[in-house]
C-alpha atoms as a PDB file:
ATOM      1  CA  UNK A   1       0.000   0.000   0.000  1.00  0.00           C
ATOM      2  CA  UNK A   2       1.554   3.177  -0.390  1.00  0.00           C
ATOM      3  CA  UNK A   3       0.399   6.829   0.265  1.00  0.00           C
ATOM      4  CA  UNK A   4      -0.880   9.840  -2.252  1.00  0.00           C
ATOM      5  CA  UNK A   5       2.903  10.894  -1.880  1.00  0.00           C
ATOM      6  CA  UNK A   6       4.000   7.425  -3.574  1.00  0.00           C
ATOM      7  CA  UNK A   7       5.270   6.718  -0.253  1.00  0.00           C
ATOM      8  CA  UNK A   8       5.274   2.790   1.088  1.00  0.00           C
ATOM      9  CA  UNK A   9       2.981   2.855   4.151  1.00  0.00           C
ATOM     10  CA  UNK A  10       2.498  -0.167   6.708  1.00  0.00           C
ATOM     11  CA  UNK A  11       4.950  -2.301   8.841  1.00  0.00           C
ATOM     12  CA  UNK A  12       8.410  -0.700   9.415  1.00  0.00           C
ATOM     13  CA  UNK A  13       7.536   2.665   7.454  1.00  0.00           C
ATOM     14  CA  UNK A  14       6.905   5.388   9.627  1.00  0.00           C
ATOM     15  CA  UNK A  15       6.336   9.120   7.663  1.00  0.00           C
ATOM     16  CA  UNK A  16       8.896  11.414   8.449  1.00  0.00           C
ATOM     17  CA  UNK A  17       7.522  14.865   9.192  1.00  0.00           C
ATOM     18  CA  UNK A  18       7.442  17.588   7.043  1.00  0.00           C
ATOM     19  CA  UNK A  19       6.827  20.393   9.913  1.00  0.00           C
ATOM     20  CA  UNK A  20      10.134  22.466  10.368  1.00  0.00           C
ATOM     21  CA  UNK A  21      10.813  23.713  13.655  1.00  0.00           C
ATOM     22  CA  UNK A  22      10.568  27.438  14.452  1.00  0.00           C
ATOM     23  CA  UNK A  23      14.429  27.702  15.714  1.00  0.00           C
ATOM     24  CA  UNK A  24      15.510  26.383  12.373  1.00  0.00           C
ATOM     25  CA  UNK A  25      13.788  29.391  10.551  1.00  0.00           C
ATOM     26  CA  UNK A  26      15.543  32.281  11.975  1.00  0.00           C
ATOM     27  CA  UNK A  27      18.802  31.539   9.666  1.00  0.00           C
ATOM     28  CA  UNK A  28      16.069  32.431   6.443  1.00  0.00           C
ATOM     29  CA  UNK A  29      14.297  35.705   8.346  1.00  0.00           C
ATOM     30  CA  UNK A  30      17.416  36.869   8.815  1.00  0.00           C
ATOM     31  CA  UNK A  31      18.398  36.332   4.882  1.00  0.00           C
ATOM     32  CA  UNK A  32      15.023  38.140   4.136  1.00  0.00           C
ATOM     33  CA  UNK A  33      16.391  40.874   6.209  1.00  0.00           C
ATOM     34  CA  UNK A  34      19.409  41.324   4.271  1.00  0.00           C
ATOM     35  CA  UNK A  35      17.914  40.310   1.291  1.00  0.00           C
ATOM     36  CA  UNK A  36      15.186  43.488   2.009  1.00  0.00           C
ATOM     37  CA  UNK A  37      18.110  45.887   2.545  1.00  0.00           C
ATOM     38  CA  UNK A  38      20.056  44.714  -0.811  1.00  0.00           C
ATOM     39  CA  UNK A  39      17.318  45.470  -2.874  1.00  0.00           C
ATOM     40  CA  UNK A  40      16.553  49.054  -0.775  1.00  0.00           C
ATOM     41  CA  UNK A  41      19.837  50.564  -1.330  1.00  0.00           C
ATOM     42  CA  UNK A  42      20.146  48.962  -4.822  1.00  0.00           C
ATOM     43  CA  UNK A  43      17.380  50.585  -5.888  1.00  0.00           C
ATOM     44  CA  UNK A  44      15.236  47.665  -7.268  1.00  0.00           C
ATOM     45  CA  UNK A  45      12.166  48.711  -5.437  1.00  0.00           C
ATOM     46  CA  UNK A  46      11.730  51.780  -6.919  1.00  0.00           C
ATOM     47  CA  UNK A  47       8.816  52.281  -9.222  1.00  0.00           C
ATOM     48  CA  UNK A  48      10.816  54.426 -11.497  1.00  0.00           C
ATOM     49  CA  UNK A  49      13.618  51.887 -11.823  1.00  0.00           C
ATOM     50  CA  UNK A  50      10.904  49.001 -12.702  1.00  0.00           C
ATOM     51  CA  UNK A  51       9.256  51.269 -15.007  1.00  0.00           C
ATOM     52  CA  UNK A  52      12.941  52.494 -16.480  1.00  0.00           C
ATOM     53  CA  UNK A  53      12.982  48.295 -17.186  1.00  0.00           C
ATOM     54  CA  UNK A  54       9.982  48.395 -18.874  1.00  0.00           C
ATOM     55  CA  UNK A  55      10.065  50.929 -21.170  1.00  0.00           C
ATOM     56  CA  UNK A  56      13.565  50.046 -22.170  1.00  0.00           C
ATOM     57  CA  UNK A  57      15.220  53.245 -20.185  1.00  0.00           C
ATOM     58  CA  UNK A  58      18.232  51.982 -18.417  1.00  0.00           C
ATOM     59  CA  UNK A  59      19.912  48.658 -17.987  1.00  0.00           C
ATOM     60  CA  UNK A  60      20.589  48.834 -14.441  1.00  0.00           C
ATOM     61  CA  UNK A  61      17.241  46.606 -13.728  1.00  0.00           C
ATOM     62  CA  UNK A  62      18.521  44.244 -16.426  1.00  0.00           C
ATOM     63  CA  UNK A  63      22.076  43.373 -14.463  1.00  0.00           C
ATOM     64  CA  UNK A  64      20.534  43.190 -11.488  1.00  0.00           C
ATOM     65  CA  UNK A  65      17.978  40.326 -13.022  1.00  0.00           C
ATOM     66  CA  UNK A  66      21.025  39.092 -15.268  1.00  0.00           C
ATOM     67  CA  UNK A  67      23.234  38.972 -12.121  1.00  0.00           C
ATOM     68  CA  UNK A  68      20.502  36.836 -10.265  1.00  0.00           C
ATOM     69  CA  UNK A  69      19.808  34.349 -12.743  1.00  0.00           C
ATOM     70  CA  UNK A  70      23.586  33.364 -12.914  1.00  0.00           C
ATOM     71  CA  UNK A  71      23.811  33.612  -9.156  1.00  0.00           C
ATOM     72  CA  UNK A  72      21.188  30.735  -9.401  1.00  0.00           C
ATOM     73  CA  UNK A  73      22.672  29.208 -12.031  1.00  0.00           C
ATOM     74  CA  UNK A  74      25.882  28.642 -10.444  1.00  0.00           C
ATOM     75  CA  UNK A  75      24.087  28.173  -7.270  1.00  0.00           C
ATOM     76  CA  UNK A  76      22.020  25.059  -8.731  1.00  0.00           C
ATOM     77  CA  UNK A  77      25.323  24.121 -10.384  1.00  0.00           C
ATOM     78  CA  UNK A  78      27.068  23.705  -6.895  1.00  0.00           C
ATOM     79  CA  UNK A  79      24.206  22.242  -5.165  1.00  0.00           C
ATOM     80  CA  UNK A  80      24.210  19.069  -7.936  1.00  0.00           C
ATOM     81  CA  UNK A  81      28.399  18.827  -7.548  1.00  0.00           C
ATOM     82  CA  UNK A  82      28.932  19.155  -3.517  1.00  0.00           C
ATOM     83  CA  UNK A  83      25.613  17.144  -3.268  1.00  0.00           C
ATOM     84  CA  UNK A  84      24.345  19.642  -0.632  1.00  0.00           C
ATOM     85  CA  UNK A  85      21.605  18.920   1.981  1.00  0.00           C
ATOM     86  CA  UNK A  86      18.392  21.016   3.148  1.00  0.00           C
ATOM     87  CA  UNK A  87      18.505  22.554   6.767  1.00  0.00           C
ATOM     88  CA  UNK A  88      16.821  19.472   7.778  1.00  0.00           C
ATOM     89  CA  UNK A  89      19.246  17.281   6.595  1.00  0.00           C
ATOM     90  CA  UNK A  90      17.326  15.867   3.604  1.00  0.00           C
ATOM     91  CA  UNK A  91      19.439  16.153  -0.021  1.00  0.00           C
ATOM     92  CA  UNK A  92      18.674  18.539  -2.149  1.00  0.00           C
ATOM     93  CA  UNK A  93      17.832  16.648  -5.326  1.00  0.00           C
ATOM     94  CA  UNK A  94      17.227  18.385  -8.536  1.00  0.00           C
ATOM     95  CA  UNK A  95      15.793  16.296 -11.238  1.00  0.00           C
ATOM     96  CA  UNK A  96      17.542  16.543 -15.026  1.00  0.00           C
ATOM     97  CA  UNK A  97      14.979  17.440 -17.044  1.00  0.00           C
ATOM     98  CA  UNK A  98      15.142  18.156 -21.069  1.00  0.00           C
ATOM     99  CA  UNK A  99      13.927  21.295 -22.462  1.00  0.00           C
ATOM    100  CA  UNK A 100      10.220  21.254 -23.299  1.00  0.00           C
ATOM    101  CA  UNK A 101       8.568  24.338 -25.066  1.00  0.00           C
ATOM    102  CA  UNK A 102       6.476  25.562 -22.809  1.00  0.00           C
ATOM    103  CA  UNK A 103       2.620  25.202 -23.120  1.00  0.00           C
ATOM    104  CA  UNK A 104       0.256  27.677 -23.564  1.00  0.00           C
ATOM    105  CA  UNK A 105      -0.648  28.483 -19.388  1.00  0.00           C
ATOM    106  CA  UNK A 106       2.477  29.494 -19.289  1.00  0.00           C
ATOM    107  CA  UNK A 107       2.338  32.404 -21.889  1.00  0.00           C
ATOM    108  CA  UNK A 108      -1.064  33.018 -20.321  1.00  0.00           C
ATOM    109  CA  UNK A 109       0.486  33.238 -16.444  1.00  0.00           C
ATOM    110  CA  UNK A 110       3.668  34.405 -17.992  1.00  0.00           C
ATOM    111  CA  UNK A 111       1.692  37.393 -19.494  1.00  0.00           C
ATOM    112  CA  UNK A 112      -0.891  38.237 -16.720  1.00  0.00           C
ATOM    113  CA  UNK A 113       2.103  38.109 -13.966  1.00  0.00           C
ATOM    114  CA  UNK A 114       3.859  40.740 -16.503  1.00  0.00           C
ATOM    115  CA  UNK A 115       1.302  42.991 -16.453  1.00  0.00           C
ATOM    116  CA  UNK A 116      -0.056  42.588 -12.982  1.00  0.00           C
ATOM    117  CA  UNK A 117       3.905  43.554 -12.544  1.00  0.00           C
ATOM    118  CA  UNK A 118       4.268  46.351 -14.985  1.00  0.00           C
ATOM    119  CA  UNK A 119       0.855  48.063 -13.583  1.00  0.00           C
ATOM    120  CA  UNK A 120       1.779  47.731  -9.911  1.00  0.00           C
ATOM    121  CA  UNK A 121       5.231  48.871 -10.429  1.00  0.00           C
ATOM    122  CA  UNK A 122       6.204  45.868  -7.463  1.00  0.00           C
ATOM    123  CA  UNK A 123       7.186  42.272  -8.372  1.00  0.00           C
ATOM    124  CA  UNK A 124       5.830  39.936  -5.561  1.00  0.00           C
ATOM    125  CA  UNK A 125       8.815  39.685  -3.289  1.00  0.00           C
ATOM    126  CA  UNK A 126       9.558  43.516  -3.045  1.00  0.00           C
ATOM    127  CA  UNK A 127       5.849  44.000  -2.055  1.00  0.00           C
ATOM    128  CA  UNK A 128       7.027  43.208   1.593  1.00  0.00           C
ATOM    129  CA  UNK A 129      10.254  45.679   1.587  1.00  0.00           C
ATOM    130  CA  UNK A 130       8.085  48.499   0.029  1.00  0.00           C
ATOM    131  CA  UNK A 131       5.985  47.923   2.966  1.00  0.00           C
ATOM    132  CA  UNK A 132       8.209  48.187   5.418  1.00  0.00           C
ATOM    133  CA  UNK A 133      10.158  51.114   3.980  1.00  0.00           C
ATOM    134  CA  UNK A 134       6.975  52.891   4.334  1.00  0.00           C
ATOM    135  CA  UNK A 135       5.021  52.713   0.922  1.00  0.00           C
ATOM    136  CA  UNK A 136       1.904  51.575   2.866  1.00  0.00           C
ATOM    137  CA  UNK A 137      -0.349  51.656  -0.640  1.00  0.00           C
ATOM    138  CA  UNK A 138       1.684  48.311  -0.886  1.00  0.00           C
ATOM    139  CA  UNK A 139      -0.791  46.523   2.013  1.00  0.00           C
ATOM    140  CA  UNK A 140      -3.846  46.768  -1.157  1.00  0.00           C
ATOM    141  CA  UNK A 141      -1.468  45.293  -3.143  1.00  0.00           C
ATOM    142  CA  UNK A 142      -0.366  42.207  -0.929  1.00  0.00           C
ATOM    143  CA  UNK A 143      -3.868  42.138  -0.163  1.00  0.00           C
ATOM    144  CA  UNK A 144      -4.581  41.680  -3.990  1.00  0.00           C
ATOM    145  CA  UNK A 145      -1.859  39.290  -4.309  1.00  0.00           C
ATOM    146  CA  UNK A 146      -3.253  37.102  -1.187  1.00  0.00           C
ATOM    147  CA  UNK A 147      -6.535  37.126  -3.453  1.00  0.00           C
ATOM    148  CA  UNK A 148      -4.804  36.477  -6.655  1.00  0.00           C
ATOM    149  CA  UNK A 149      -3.768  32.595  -5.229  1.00  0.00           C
ATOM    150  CA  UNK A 150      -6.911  31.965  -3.123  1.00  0.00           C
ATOM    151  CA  UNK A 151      -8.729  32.249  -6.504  1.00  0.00           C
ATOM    152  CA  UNK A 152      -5.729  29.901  -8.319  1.00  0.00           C
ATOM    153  CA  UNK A 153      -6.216  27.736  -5.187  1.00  0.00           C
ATOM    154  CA  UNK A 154     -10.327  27.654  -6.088  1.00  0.00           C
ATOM    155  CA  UNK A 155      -9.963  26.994  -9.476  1.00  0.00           C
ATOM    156  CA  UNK A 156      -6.440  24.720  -9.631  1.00  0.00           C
ATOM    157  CA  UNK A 157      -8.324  21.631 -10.127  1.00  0.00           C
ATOM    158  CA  UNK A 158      -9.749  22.939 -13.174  1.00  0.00           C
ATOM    159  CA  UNK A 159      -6.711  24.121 -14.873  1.00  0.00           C
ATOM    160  CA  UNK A 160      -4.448  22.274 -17.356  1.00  0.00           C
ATOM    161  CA  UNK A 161      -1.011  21.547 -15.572  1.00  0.00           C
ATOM    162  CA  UNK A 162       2.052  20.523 -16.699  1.00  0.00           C
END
């Protein structure tokens, strides 16, 4: 018999929880922390700078979004070589996939998250540091964005998924 995880169930198996302990979470508020500070004095929050981006106006938004995608590159890189482990001890394991085209949801989420973006002026994460730097028109928009996955929750089980 074996669980809706694919997981063996019965004699000898017991389920390992998933539930991390609060102690073990500080190491990540603190990296949201720094994380909020980087993109404050980097300037990434700004409206002006996302809508420099958009309209083709300056790079700087560009290298910053270059920079992190070869940050994760590498990072992803290293994490398959050293064979590195969660912070509960569980490997990390990234699965080699080939490239697929993508399907059509995508362009559709693709395009609706771009534009949701562009109007707003905030990408998800940044929502949180605008916040907190005092932009408080930024509590309709997490509010909108709390909205925005209760209705994908409603409705995931009758979209097409990949």
């Amino acid at each position: 018999m074996t669980s809706p995880s694919g997981r063996p169930q019965g004699a000898g198996f017991q389920a390992r929880s998933t539930v991390i302990k609060p102690e073990r979470l500080w190491p990540y508020l603190l990296l949201g922390i720094l994380l909020g500070i980087v993109f404050t004095r980097s300037g990434v929050i700004s409206w002006f700078r996302i809508q420099e981006m958009f309209r083709f106006q300056s790079f700087h938004m560009y290298g910053v979004i270059g920079s992190a995608v070869m940050i994760g590159a590498i990072s992803v890189q290293l994490i398959k070589r050293l064979h590195m482990r969660s912070i509960t001890n569980r490997p990390i394991e990234i699965p080699d996939e080939s490239f697929r085209m993508p399907g059509w949801q995508y362009w559709i989420g693709g395009t609706v998250f771009g534009l949701g973006w562009g109007l707003l002026g905030a990408c998800p994460g940044p929502i949180y540091v605008l916040f907190g730097n005092g932009v408080t028109v930024m509590a309709a928009a997490f509010l909108s964005a709390v909205a925005g996955v209760w209705a994908y929750g409603a409705i995931r089980h009758r979209l097409p998924h990949s």
